[in-house]
Protein backbone atom coordinates (compact mmCIF):
# COMPACT_ATOMS: atom_id res chain seq x y z
CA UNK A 1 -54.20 28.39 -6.23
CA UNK A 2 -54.55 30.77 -9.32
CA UNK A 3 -55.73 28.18 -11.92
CA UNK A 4 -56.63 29.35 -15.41
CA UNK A 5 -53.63 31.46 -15.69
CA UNK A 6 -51.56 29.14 -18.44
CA UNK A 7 -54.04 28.88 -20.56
CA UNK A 8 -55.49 32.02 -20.78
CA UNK A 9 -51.66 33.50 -21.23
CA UNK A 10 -51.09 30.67 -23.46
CA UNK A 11 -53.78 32.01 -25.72
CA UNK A 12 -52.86 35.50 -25.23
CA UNK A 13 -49.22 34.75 -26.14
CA UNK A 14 -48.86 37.18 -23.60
CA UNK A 15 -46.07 37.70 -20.30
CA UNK A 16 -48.10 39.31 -18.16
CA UNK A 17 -46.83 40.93 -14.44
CA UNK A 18 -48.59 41.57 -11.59
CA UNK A 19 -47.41 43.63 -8.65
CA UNK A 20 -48.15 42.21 -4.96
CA UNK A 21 -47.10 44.43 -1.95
CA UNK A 22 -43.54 45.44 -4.02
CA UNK A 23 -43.03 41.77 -5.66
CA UNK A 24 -43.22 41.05 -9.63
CA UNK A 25 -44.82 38.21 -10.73
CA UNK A 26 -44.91 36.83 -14.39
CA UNK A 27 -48.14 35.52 -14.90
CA UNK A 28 -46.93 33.17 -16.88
CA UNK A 29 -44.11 31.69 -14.75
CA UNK A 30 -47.05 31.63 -12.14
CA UNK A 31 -49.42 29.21 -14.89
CA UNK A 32 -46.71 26.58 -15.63
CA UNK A 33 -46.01 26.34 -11.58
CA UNK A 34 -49.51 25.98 -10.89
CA UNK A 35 -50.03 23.27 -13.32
CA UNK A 36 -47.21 21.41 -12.62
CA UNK A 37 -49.02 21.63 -9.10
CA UNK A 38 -52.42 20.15 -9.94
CA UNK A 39 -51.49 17.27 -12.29
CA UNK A 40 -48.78 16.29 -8.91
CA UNK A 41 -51.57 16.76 -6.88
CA UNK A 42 -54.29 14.47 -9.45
CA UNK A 43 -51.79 11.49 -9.57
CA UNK A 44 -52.67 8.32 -7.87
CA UNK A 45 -49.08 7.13 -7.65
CA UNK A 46 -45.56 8.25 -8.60
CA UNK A 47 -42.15 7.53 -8.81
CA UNK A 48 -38.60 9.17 -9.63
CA UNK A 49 -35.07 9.01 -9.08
CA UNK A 50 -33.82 12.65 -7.74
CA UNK A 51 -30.00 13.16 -8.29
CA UNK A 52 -28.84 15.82 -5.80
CA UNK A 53 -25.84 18.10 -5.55
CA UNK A 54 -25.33 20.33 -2.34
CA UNK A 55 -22.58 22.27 -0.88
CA UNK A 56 -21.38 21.48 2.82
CA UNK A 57 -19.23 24.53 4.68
CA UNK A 58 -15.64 23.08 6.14
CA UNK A 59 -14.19 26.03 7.49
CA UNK A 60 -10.66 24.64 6.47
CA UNK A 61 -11.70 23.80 2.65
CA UNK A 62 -14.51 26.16 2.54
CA UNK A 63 -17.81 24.60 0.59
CA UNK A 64 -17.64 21.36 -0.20
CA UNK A 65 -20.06 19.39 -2.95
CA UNK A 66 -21.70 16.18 -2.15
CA UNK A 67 -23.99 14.30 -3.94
CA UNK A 68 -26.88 11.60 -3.38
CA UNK A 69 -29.50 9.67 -5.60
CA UNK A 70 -32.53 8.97 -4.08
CA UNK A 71 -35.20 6.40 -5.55
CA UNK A 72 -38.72 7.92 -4.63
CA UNK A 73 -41.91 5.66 -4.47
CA UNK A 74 -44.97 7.42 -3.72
CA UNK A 75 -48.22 5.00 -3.27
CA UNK A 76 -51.26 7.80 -3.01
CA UNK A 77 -51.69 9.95 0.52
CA UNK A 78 -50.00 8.05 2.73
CA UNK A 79 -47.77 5.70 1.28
CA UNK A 80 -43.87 6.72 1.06
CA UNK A 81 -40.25 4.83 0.45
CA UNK A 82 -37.41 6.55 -0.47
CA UNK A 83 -33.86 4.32 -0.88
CA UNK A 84 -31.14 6.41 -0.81
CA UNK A 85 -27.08 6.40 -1.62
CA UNK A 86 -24.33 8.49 -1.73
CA UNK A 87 -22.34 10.61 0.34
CA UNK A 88 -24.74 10.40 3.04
CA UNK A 89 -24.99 6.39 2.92
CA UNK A 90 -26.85 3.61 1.97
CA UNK A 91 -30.36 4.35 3.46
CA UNK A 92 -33.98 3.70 3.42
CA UNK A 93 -37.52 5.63 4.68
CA UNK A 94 -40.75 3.56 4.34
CA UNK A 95 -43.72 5.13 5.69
CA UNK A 96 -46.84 3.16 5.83
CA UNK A 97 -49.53 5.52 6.93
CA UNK A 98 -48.75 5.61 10.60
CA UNK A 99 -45.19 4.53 11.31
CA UNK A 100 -42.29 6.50 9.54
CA UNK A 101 -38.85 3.57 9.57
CA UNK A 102 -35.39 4.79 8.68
CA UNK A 103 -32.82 2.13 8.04
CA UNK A 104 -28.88 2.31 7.24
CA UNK A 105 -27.75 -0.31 5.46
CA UNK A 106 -24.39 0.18 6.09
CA UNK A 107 -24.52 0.30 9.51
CA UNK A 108 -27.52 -1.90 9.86
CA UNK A 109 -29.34 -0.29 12.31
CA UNK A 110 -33.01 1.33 12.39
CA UNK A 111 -35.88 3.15 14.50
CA UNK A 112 -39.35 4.04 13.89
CA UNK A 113 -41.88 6.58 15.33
CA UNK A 114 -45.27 6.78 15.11
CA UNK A 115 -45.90 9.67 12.86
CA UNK A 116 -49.32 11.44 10.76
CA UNK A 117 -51.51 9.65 8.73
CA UNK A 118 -50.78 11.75 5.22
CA UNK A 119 -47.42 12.28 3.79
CA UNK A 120 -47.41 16.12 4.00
CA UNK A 121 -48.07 15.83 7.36
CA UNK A 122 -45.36 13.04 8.36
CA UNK A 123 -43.02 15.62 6.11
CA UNK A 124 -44.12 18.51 8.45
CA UNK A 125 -43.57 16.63 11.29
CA UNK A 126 -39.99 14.49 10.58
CA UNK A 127 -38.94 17.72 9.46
CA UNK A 128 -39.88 19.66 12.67
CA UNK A 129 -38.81 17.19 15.41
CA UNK A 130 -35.73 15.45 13.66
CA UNK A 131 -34.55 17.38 10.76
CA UNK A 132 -35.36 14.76 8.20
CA UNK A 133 -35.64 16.52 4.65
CA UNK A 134 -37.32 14.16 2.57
CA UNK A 135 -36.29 14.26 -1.87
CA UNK A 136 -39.32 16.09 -4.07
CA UNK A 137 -40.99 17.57 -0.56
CA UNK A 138 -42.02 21.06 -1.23
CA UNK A 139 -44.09 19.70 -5.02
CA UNK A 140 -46.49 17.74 -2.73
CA UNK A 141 -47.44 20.35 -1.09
CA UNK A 142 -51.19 21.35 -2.74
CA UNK A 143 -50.36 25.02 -1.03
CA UNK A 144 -46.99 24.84 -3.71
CA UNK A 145 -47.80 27.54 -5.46
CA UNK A 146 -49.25 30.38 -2.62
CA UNK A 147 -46.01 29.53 -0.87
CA UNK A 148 -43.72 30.16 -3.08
CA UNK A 149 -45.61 33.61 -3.88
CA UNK A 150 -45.97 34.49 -0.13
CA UNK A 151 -41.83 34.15 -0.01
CA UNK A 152 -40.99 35.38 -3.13
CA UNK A 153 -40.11 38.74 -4.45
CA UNK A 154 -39.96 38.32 -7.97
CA UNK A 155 -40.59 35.19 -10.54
CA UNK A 156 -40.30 35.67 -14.17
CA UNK A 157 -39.92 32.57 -16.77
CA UNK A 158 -36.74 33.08 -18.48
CA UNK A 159 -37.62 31.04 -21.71
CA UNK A 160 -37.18 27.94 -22.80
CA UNK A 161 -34.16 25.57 -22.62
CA UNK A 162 -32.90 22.04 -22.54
CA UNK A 163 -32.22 19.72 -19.84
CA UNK A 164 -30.78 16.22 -20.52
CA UNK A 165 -32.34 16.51 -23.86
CA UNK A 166 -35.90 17.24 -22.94
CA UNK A 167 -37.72 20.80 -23.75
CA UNK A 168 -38.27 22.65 -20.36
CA UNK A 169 -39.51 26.11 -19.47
CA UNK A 170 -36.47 27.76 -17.13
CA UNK A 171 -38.28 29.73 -14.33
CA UNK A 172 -35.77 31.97 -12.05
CA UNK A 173 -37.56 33.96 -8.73
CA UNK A 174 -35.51 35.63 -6.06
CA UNK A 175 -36.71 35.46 -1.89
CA UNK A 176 -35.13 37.34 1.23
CA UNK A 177 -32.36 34.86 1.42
CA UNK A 178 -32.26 33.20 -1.74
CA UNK A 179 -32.77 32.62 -5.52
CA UNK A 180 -34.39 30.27 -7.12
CA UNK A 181 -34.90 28.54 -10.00
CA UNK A 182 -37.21 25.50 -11.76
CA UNK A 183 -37.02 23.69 -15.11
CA UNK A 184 -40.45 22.02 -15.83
CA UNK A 185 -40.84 19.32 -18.47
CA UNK A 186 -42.98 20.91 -21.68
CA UNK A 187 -45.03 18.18 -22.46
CA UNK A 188 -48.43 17.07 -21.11
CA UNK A 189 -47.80 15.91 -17.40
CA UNK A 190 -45.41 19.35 -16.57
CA UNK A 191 -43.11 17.88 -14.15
CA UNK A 192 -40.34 18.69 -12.45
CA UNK A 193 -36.76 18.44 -14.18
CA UNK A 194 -34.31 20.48 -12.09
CA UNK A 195 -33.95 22.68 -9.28
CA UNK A 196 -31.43 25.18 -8.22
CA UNK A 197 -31.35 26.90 -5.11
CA UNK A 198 -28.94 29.33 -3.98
CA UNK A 199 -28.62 30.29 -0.05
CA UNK A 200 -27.77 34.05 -0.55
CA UNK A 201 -28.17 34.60 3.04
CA UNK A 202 -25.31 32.28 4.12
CA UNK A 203 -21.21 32.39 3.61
CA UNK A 204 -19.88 31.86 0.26
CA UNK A 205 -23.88 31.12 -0.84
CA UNK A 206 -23.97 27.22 -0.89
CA UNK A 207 -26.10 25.48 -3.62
CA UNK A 208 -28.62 22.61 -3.77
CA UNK A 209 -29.23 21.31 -6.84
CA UNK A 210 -31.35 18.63 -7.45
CA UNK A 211 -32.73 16.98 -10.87
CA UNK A 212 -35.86 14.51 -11.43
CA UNK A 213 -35.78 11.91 -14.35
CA UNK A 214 -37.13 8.35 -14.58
CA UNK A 215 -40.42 9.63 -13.45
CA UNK A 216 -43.26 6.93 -13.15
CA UNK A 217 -46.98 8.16 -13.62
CA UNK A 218 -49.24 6.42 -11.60
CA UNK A 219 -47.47 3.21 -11.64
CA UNK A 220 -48.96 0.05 -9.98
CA UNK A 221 -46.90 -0.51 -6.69
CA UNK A 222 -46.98 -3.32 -4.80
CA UNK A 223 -48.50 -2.07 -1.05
CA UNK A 224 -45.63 -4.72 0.49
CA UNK A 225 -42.67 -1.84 -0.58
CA UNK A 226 -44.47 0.56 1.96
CA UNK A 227 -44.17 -2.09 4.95
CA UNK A 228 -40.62 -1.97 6.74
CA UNK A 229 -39.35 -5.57 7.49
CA UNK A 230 -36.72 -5.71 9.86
CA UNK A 231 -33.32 -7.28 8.42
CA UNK A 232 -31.65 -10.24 10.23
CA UNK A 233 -29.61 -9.12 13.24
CA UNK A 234 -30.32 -5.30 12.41
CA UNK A 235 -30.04 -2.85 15.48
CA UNK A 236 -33.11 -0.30 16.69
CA UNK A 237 -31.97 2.69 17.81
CA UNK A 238 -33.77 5.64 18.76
CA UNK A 239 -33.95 9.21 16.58
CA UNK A 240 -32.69 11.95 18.55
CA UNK A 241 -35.02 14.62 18.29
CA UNK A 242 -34.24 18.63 17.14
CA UNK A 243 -34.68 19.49 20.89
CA UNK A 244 -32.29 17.14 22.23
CA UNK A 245 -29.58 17.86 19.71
CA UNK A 246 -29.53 21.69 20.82
């Protein structure tokens, strides 16, 4: 991770570009990312509601939005719940360290597998065998940053702007098969505020769009939210794996 670039830009009052293998990097852009990055990565605890927008292809009505909000608790390296509703359901994950248990509410059913003991790696691994896309994934990853540049072929902050109110520096990059684009929080913890993402690869280039507000910082959570209790007369079921569903 390139640390020391914000500051020194910062100081410089400077927006720098640098050229890797035919992409264009602002310097700049890359600073706020990266710190954004390391205070995720410094926090003990966390939590946030994510609001999400996406588009869903019906080939008689063309894209269609949907919408969520998802309630993220995050309790250190390996302690996850995420209580979700919207167009998808009422639905829980609680991961514990070693068991990953999803629960619909409105159908009151649930299953659990045994999964890693570190939340990047359950993410890796949900995502790989069952499809499971978990709400603020890719801004725990510590390799954030690097993977964003290894994709991208530009990334240029486009200035500064307003989201619900709050002062935020509007980043904008472009990839193979999409764009991109990040509002961070300017103040002194650099989070996340919005994200647009634009599938430029696919018919009629459907959008996710996701914002972050209520945001927690290191709040004291209770290690009981993190243990799945099964409710009276619920169902288990099984998760059908990637494999099985091809």
């Amino acid at each position: 991770m390139k640390k020391g670039y914000f500051f020194m830009m910062i100081v410089c009052l400077l927006s720098g570009r640098v050229q890797a293998q035919n992409a264009s990097f602002d310097t700049v852009a890359v600073g706020i990312l990266d710190r954004m990055s390391e205070i995720i990565g410094q926090l003990g605890s966390c939590a946030a509601t994510v609001k999400t927008n996406y588009d869903v292809s019906s080939q008689e009505l063309g894209l269609v939005k949907h919408s969520d909000i998802e309630h993220v608790f995050i309790g250190g390296p390996d302690r996850m719940l995420v209580k979700s509703e919207g167009d998808k359901g009422s639905r829980s994950l609680v991961y514990n360290g070693h068991t990953l248990s999803y629960y619909s509410v409105d159908k009151n059913h649930y299953a659990q597998t045994d999964v890693p003991s570190s939340i990047v790696d359950m993410i890796d691994f949900m995502n790989k065998h069952y499809g499971i896309v978990f709400p603020m994934a890719d801004f725990l990853y510590p390799t954030f940053v690097g993977d964003i540049l290894a994709e991208a072929n530009s990334l240029v902050l486009l200035g500064m702007t307003k989201v619900d109110g709050k002062d935020c520096f509007h980043i904008a990059g472009t990839a193979k098969n999409k764009t991109f684009q990040f509002w961070i929080a300017d103040d002194a913890y650099y989070l996340p505020v919005k994200l647009v993402v634009i599938n430029t690869d696919k018919p009629m280039n459907p959008q996710y769009e996701a914002t972050y507000c209520d945001w927690q910082i290191n709040p004291d959570l209770p290690a009981a939210i993190f243990d799945f209790k099964v409710p009276q007369s619920a169902k288990k079921i099984k998760l059908v794996p990637l494999s099985a569903k091809k």
